[in-house]
Protein backbone atom coordinates (compact mmCIF):
# COMPACT_ATOMS: atom_id res chain seq x y z
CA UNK A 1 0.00 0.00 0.00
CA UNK A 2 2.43 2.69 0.51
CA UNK A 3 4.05 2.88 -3.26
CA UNK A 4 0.37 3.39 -3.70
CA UNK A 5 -0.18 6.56 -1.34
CA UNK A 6 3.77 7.90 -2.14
CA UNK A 7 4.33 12.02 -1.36
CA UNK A 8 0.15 12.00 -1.90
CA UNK A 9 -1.98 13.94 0.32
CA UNK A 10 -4.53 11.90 2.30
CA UNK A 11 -8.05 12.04 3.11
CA UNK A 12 -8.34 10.23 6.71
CA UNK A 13 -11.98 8.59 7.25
CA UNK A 14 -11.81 7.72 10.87
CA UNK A 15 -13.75 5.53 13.13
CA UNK A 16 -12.50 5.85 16.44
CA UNK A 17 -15.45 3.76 18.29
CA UNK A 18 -15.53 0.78 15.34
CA UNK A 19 -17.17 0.37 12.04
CA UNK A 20 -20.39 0.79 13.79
CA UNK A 21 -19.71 3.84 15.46
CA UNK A 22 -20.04 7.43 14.44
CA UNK A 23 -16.93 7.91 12.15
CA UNK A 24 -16.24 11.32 10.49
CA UNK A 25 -13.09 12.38 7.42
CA UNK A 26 -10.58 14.59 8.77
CA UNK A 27 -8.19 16.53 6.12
CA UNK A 28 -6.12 19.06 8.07
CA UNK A 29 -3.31 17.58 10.21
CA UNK A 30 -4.09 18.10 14.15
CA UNK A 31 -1.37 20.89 15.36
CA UNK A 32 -0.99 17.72 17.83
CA UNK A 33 0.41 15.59 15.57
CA UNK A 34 4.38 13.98 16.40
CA UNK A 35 7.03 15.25 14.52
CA UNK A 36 7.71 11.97 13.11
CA UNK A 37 4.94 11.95 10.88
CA UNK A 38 4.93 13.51 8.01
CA UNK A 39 3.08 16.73 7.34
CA UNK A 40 3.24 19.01 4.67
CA UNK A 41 1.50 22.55 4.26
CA UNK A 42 -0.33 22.80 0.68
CA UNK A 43 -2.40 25.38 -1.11
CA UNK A 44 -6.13 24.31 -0.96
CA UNK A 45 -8.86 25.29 -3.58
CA UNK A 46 -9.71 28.96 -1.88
CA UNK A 47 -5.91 29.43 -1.63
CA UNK A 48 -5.34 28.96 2.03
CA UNK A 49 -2.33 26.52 2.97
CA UNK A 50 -3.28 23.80 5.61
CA UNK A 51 -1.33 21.16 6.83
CA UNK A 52 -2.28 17.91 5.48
CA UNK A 53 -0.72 14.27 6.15
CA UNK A 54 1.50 12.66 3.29
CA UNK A 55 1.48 9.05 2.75
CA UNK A 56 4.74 6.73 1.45
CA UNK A 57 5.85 5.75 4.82
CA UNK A 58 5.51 3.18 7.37
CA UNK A 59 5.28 5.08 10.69
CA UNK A 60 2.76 7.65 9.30
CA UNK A 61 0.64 4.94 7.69
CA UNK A 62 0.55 3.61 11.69
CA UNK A 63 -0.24 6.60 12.76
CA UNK A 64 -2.81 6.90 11.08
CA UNK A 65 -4.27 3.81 11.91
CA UNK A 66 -4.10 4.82 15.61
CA UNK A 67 -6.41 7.58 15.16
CA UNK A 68 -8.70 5.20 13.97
CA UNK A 69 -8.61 5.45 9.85
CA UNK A 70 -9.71 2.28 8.41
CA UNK A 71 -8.82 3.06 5.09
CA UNK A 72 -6.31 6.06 3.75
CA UNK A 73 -7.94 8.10 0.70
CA UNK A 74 -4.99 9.58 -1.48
CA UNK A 75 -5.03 12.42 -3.71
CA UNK A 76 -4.34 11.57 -7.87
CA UNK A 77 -1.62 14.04 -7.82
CA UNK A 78 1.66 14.14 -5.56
CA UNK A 79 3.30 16.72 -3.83
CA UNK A 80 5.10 18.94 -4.72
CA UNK A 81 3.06 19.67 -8.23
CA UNK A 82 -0.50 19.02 -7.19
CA UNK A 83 -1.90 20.19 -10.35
CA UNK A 84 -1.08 17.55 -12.07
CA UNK A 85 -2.29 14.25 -12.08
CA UNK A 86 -0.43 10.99 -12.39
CA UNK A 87 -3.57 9.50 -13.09
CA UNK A 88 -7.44 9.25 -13.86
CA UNK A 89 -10.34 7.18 -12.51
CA UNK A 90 -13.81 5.87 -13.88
CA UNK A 91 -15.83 5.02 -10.86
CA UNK A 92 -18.43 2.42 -11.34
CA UNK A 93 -21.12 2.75 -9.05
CA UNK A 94 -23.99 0.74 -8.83
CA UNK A 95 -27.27 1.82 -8.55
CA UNK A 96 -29.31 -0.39 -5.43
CA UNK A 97 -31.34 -2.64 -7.70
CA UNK A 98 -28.00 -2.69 -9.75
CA UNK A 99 -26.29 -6.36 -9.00
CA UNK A 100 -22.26 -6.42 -8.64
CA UNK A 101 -22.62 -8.80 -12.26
CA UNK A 102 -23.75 -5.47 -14.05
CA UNK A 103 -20.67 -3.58 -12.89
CA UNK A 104 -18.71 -6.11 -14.20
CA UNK A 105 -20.31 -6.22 -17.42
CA UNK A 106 -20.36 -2.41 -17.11
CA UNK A 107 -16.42 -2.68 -16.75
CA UNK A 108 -15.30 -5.23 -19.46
CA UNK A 109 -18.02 -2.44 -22.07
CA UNK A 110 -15.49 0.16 -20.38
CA UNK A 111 -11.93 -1.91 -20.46
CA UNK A 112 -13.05 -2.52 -24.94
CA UNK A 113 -13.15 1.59 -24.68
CA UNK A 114 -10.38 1.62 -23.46
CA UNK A 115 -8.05 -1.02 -25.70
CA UNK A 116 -10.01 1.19 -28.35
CA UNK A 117 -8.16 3.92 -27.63
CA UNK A 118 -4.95 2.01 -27.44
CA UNK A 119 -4.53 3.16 -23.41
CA UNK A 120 -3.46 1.20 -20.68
CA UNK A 121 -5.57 1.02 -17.45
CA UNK A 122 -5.25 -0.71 -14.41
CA UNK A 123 -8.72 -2.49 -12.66
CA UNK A 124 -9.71 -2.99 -8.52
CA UNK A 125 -12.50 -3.43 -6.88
CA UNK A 126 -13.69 -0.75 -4.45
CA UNK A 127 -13.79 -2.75 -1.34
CA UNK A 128 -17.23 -1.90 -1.55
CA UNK A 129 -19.73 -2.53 -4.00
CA UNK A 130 -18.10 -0.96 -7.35
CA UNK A 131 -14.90 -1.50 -9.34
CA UNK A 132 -12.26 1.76 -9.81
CA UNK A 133 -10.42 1.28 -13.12
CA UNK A 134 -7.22 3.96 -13.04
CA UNK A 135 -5.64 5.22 -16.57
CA UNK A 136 -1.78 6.01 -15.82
CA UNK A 137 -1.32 9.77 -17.37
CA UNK A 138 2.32 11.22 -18.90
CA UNK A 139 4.27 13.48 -16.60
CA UNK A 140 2.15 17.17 -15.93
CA UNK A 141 -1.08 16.35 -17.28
CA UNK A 142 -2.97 19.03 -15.85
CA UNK A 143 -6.15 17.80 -13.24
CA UNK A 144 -8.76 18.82 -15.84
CA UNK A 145 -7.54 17.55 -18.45
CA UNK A 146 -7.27 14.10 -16.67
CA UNK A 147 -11.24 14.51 -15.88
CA UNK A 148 -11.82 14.95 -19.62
CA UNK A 149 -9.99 11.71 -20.62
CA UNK A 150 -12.28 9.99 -17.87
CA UNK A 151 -15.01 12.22 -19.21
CA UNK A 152 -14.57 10.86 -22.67
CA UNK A 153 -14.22 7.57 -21.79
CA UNK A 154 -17.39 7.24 -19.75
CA UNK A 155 -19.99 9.18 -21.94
CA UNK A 156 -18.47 6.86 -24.89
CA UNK A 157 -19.91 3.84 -22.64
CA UNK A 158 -23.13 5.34 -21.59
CA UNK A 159 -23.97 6.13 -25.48
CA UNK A 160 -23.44 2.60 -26.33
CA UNK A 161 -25.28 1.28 -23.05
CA UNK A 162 -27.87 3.46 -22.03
CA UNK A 163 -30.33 1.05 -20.32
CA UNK A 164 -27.35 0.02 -17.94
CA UNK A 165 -25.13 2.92 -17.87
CA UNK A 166 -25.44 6.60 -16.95
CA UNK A 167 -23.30 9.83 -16.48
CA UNK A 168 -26.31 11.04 -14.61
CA UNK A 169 -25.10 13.33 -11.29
CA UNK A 170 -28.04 13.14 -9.89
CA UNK A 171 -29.08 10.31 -7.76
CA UNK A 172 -32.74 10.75 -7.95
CA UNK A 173 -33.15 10.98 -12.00
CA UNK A 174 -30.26 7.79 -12.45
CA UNK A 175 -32.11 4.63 -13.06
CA UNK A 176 -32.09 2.49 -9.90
CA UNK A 177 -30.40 -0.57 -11.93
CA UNK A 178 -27.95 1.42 -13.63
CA UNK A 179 -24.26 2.03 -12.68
CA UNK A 180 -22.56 5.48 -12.12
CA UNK A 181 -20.20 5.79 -14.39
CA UNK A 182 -18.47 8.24 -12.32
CA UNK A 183 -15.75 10.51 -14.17
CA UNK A 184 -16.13 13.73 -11.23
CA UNK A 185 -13.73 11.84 -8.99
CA UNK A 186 -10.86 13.43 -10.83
CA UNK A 187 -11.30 16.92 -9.81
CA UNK A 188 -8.77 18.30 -7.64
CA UNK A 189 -8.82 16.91 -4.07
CA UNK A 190 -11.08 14.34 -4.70
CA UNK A 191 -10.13 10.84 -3.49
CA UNK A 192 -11.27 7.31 -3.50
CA UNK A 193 -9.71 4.31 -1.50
CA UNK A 194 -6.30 3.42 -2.06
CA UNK A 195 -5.46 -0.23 -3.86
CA UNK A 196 -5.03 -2.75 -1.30
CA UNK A 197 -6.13 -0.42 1.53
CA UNK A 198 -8.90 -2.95 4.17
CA UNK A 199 -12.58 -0.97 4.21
CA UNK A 200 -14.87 -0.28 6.88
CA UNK A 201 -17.45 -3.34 5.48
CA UNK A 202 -18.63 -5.99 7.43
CA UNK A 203 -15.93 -8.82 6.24
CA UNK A 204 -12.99 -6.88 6.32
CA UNK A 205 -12.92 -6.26 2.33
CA UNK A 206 -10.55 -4.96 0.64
CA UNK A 207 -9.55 -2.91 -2.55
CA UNK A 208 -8.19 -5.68 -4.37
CA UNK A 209 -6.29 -5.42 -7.97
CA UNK A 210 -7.61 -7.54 -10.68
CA UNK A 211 -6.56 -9.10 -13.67
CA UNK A 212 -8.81 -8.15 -16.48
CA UNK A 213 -9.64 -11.81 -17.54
CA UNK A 214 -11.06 -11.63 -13.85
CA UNK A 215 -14.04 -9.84 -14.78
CA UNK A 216 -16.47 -12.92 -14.84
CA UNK A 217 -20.07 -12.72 -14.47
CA UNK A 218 -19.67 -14.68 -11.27
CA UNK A 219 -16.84 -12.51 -9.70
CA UNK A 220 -17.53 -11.32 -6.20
CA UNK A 221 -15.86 -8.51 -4.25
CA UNK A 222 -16.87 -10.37 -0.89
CA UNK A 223 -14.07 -12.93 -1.40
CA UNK A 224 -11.25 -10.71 -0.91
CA UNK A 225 -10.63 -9.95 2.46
CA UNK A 226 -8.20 -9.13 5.12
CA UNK A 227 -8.42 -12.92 5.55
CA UNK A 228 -6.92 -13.91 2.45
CA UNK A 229 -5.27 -10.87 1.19
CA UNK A 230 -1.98 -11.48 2.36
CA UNK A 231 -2.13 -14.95 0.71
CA UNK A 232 -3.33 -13.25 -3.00
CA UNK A 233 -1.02 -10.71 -3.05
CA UNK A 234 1.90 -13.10 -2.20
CA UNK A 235 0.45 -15.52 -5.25
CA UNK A 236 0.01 -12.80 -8.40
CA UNK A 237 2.49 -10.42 -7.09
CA UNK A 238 2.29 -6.70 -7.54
CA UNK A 239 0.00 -6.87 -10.36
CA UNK A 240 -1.28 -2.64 -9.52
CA UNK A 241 1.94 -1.45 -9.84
CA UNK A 242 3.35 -3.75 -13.31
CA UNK A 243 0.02 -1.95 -14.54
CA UNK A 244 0.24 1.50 -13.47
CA UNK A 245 3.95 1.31 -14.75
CA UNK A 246 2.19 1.46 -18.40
CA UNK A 247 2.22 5.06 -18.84
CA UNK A 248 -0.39 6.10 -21.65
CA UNK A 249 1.49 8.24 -24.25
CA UNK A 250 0.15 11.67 -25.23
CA UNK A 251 -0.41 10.59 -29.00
CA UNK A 252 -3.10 8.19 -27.45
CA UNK A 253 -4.81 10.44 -25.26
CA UNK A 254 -5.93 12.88 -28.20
């Protein structure tokens, strides 16, 4: 996990009393915080500079965990040039008469996009009840313009699916069996759950890499698990970062 969250900002989502306490996301770095961890003052949207925590290393992972943060949330861009990303994300999120067998089907319609284009991308699930798939993006590719490759990308999939995909933002006019095919999450300071980061679900899941040829209609994000994880990850190796090392090239992103 911490190649994963490297010089990246992070978005703590703590739950200090358990999973089925009150829990609550906390940003800005506590003045509080040891010396040993490391903190790092950045500009926010309105221009302010706060101190935030920046993952990549063991004892500030841990300390983190001590204030009760189940999972770490990273930013898509790394100090100390935050506006730009070293990636994008699609976000498929299903809608709750939406089974996990049309995400999958939502993501193989969205991996053919993809090879279409001639990109690389890299596929987890969320921990949750979605799959993130991640587009590596050439050094200083500015934060909007990685939302418009994800942009692209998604309403290219909903045009060709519309009965089980949608761009829709809001929740109430998306079609309850649809999936989300989320592009937003690429704006700057937006997070979602780090590969092989544990979630606060009921099982212990976790953000799991996958293989592509993975994405069978009976694949189920339930089976990987704090239980087992150790044991995967040990079998197919580091198989998020042999995928993120595919950079896309700027020819293929126009």
């Amino acid at each position: 996990i911490l190649p994963t969250i490297l010089d990246r900002p992070l978005v703590l989502k703590r739950f200090p009393n358990g999973i089925d306490g009150e829990s609550f996301y906390q940003q800005k770095a506590a003045e509080t915080t040891p010396r040993e961890v490391r903190v790092e003052e950045i500009i926010t949207d309105n221009g302010d500079k706060q101190p935030r925590y920046i993952g990549g290393d063991l004892l500030t992972l841990l300390y983190t965990i001590q204030l009760g943060a189940i999972s770490v949330d990273p930013w898509h861009s790394h100090v100390p040039v935050l506006e730009y990303a070293d990636y994008t994300i699609i976000d498929l999120d299903p809608g709750p008469r939406a089974n996990f067998g049309r995400v999958v089907q939502v993501a193989r319609w969205t991996k053919e996009i993809i090879d279409s284009f001639g990109l690389n991308a890299a596929i987890k699930t969320s921990g949750s009840s979605g799959l993130h798939i991640y587009l590596p993006l050439p050094a200083r590719t500015p934060n909007d313009a990685a939302t418009l490759v994800a942009q692209v990308i998604a309403t290219k999939v909903v045009a060709a699916h519309p009965k089980e995909a949608t761009i829709e933002r809001s929740v109430k006019a998306r079609g309850a069996a649809t999936v989300y095919v989320d592009y937003l999450q690429n704006i700057q300071g937006k997070t979602v759950a780090s590969p092989y980061c544990v979630r606060a679900k009921r099982g212990a899941t976790v953000s799991t890499p996958l293989k592509s040829s993975e994405l069978t209609d009976d694949l189920d994000p339930r089976e990987f698990h704090l239980g087992n994880a150790v044991e995967r990850f040990e079998k197919m190796g580091d198989i998020w970062n042999e995928a993120m090392r595919k950079k896309n090239s700027l020819r293929a992103l126009v």
